[in-house]
PDB file of N, CA and C in Angstrom:
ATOM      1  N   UNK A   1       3.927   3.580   2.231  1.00  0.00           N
ATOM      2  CA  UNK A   1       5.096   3.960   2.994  1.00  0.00           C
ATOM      3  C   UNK A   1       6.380   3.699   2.229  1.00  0.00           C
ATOM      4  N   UNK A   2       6.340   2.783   1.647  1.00  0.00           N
ATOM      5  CA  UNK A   2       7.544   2.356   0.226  1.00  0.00           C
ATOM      6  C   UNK A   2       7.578   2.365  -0.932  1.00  0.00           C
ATOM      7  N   UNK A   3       6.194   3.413  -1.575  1.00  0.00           N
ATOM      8  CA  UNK A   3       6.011   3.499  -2.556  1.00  0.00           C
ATOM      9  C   UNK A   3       6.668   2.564  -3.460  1.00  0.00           C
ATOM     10  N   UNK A   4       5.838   1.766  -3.314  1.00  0.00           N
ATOM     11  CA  UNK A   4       6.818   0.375  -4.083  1.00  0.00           C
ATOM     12  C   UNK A   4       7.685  -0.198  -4.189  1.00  0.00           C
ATOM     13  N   UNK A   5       9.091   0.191  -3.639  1.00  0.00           N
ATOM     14  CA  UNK A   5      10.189  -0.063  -3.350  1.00  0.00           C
ATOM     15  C   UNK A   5      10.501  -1.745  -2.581  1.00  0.00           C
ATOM     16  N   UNK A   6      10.607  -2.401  -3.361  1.00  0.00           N
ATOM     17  CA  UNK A   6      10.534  -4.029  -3.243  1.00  0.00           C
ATOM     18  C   UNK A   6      11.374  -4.064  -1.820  1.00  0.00           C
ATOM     19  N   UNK A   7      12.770  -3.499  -1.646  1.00  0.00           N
ATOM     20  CA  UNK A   7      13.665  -3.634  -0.776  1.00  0.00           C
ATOM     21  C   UNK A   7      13.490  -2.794   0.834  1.00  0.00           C
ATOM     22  N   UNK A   8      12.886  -1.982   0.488  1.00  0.00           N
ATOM     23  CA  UNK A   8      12.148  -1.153   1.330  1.00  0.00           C
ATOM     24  C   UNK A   8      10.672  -2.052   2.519  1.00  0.00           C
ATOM     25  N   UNK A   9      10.131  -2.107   1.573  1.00  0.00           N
ATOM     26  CA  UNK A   9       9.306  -3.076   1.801  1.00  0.00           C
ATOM     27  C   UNK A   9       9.066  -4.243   2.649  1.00  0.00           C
ATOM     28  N   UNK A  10      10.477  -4.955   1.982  1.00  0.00           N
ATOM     29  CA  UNK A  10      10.574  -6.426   2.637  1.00  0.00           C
ATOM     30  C   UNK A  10      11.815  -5.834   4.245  1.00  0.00           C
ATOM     31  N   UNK A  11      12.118  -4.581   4.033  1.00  0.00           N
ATOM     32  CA  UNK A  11      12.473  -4.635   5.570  1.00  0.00           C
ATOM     33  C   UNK A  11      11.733  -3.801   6.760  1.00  0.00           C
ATOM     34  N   UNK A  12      10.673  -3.111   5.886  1.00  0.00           N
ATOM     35  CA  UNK A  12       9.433  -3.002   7.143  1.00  0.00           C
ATOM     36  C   UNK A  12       8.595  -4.091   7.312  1.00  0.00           C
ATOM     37  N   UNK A  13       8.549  -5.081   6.492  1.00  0.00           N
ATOM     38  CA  UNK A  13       7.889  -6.271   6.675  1.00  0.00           C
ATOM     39  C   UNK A  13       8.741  -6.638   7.975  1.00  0.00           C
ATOM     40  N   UNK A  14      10.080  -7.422   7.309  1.00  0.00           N
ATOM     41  CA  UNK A  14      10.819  -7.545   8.438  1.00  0.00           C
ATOM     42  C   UNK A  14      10.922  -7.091  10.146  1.00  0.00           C
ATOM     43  N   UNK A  15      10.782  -5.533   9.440  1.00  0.00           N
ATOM     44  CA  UNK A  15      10.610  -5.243  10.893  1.00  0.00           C
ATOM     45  C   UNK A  15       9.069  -5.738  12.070  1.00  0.00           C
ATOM     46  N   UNK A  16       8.312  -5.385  11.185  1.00  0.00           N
ATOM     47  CA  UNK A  16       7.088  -5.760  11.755  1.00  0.00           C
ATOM     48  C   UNK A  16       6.793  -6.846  12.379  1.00  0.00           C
ATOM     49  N   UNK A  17       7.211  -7.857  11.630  1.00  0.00           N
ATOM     50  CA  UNK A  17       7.252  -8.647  12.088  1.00  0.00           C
ATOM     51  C   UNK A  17       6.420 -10.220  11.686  1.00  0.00           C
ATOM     52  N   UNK A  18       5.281  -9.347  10.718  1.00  0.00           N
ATOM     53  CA  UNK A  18       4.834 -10.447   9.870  1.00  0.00           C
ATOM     54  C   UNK A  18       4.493  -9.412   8.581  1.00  0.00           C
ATOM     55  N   UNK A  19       3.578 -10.184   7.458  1.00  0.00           N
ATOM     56  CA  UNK A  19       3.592  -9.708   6.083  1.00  0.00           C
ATOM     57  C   UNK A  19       1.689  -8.882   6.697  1.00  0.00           C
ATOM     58  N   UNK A  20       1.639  -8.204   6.312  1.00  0.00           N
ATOM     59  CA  UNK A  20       0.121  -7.272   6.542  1.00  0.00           C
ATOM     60  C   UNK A  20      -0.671  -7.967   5.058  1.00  0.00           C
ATOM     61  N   UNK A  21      -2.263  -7.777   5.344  1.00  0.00           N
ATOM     62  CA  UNK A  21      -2.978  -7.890   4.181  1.00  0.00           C
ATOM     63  C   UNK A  21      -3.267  -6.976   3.656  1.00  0.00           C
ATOM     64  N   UNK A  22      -2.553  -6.759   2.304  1.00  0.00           N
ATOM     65  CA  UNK A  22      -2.375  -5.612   0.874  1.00  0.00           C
ATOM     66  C   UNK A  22      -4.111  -4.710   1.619  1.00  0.00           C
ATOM     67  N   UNK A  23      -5.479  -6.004   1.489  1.00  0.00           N
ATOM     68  CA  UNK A  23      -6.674  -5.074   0.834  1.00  0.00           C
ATOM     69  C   UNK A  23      -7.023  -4.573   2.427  1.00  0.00           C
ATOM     70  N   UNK A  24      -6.591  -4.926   3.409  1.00  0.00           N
ATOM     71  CA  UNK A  24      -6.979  -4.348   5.028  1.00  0.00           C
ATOM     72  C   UNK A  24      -5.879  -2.784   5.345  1.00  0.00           C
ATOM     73  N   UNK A  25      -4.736  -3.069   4.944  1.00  0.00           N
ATOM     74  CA  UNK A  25      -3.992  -1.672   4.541  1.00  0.00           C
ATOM     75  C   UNK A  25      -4.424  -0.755   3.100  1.00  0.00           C
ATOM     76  N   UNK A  26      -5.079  -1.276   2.641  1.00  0.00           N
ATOM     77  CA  UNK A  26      -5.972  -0.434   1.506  1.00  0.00           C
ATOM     78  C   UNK A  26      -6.594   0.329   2.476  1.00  0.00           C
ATOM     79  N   UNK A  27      -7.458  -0.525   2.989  1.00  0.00           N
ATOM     80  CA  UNK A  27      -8.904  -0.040   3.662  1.00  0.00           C
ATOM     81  C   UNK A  27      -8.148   0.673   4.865  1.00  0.00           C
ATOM     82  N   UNK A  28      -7.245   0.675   5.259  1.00  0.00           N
ATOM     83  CA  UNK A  28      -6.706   1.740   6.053  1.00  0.00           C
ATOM     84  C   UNK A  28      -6.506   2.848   5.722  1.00  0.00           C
ATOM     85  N   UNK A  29      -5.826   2.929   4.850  1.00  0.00           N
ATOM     86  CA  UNK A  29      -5.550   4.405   3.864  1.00  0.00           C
ATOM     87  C   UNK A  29      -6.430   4.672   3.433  1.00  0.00           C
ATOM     88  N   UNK A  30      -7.789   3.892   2.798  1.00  0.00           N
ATOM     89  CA  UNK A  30      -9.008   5.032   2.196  1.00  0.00           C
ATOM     90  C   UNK A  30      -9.531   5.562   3.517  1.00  0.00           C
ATOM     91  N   UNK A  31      -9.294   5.204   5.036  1.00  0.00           N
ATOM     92  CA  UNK A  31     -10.363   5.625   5.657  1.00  0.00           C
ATOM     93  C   UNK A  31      -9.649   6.341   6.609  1.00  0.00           C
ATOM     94  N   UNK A  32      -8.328   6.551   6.287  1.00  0.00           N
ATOM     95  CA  UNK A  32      -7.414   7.256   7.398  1.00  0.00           C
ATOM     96  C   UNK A  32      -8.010   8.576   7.851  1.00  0.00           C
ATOM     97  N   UNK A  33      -8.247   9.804   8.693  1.00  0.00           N
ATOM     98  CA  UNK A  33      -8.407  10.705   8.636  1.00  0.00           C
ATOM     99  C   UNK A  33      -8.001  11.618   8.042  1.00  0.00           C
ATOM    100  N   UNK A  34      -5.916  11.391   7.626  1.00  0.00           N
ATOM    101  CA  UNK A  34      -5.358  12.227   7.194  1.00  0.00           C
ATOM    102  C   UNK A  34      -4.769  11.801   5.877  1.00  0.00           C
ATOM    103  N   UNK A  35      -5.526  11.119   5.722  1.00  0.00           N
ATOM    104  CA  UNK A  35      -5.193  10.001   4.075  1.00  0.00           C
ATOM    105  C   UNK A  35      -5.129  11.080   3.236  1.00  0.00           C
ATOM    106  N   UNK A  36      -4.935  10.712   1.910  1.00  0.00           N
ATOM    107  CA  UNK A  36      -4.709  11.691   0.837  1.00  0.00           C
ATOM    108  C   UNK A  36      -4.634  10.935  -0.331  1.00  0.00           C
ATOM    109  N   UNK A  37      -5.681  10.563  -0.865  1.00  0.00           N
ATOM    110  CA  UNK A  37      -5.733   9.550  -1.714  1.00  0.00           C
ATOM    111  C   UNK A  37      -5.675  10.276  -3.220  1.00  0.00           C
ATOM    112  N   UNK A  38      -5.677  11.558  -3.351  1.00  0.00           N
ATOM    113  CA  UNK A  38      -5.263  11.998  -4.711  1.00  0.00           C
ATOM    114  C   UNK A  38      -3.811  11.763  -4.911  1.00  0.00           C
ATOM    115  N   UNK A  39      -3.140  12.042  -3.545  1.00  0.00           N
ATOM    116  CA  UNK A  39      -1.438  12.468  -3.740  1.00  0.00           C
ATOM    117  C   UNK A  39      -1.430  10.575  -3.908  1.00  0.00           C
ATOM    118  N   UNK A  40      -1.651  10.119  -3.490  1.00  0.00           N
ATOM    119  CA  UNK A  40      -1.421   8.296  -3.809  1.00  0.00           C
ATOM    120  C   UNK A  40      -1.924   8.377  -5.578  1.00  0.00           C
ATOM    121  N   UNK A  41      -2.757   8.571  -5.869  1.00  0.00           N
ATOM    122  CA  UNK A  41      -3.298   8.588  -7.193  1.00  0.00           C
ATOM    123  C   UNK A  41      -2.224   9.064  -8.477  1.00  0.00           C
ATOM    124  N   UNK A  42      -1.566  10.162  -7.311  1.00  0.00           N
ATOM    125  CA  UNK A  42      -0.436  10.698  -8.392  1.00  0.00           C
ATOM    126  C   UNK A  42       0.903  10.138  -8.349  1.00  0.00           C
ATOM    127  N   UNK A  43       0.875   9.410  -7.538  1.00  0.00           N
ATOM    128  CA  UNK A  43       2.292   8.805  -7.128  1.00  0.00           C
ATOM    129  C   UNK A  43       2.462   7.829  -7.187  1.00  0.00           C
ATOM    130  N   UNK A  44       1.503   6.558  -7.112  1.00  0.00           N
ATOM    131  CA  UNK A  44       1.512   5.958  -7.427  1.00  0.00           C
ATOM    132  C   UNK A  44       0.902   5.075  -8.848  1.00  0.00           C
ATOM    133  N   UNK A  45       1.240   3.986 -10.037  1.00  0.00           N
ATOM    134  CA  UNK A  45       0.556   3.669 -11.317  1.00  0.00           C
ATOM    135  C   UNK A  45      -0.784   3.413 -10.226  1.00  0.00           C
ATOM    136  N   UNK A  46      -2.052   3.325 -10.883  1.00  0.00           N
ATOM    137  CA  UNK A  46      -3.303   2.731 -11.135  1.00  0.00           C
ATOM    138  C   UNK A  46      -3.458   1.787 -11.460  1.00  0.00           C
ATOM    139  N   UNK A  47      -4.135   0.977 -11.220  1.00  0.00           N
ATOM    140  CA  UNK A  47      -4.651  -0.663 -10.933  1.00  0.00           C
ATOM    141  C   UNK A  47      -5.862  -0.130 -11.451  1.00  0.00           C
ATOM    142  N   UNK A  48      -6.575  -1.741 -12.079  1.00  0.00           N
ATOM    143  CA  UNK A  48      -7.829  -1.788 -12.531  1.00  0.00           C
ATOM    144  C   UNK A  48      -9.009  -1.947 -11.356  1.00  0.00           C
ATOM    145  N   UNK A  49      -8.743  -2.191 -10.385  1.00  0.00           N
ATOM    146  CA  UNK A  49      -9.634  -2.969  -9.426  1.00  0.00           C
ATOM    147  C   UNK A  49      -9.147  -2.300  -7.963  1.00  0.00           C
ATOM    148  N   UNK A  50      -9.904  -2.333  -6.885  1.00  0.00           N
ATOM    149  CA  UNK A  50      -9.911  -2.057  -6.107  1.00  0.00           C
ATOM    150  C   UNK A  50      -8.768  -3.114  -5.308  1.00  0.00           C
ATOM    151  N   UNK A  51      -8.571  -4.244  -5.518  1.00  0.00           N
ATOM    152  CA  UNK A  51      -8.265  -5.459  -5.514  1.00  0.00           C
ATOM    153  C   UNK A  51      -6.605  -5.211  -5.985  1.00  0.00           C
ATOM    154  N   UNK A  52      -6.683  -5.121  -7.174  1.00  0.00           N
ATOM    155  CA  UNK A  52      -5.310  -4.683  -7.981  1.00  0.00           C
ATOM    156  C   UNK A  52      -4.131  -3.319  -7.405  1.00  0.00           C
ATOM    157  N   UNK A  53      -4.944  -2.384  -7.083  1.00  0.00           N
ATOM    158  CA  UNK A  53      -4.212  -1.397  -6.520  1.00  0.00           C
ATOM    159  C   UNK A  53      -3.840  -2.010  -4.915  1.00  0.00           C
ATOM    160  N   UNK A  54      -4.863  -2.630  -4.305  1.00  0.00           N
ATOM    161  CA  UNK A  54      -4.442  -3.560  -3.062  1.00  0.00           C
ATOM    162  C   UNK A  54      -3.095  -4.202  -2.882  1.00  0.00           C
ATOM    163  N   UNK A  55      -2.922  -4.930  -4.306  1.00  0.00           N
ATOM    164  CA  UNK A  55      -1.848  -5.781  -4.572  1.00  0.00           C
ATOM    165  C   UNK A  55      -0.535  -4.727  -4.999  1.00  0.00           C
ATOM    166  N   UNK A  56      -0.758  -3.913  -5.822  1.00  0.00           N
ATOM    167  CA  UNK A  56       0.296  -3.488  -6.197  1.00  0.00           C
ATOM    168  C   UNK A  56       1.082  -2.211  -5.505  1.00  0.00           C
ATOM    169  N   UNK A  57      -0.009  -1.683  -4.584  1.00  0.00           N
ATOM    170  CA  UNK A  57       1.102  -0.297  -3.554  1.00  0.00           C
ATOM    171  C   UNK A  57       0.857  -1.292  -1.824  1.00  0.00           C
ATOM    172  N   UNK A  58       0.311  -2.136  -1.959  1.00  0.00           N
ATOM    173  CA  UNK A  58       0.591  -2.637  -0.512  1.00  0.00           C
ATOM    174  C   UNK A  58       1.280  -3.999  -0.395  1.00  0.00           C
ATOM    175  N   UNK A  59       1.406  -4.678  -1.729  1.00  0.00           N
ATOM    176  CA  UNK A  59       1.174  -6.302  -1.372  1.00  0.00           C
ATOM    177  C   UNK A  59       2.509  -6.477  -1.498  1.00  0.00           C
ATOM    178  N   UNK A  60       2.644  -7.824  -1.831  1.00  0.00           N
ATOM    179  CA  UNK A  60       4.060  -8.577  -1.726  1.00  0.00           C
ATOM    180  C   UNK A  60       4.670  -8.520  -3.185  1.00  0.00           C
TER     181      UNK A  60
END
C-alpha cells in the first residue's frame, strides 16, 4: 500500500493503530483473490527469501 515509502507507512501504521506482522500481510497478498503478485514483482526490488521480501515491502 506504501510501496515502501518509510513516511507513508509509519502513518498508516499510525492510523491503524498498531504495527501488522510483515510475513501475515505477505500471506495476505499471496492469497488475496485480487492480488497481483507479478505487478508487486515489478514494482517492487526482490528479496532473497520469502522472509526477506516479508521484511522489506511490509515490515518496519
Amino acid at each position: 500500500m506504501t510501496k515502501g515509502d518509510r513516511r507513508c507507512r509509519q502513518a498508516l501504521v499510525e492510523a491503524y493503530g498498531r504495527v501488522p506482522d510483515a510475513r501475515r500481510v505477505m500471506a495476505y497478498a499471496l492469497l488475496h483473490v485480487y492480488s497481483n503478485m507479478p505487478w508487486y514483482m515489478r514494482e517492487m526490488p526482490a528479496g532473497e527469501t520469502f522472509d526477506d521480501l516479508a521484511v522489506r515491502w511490509f515490515g518496519a
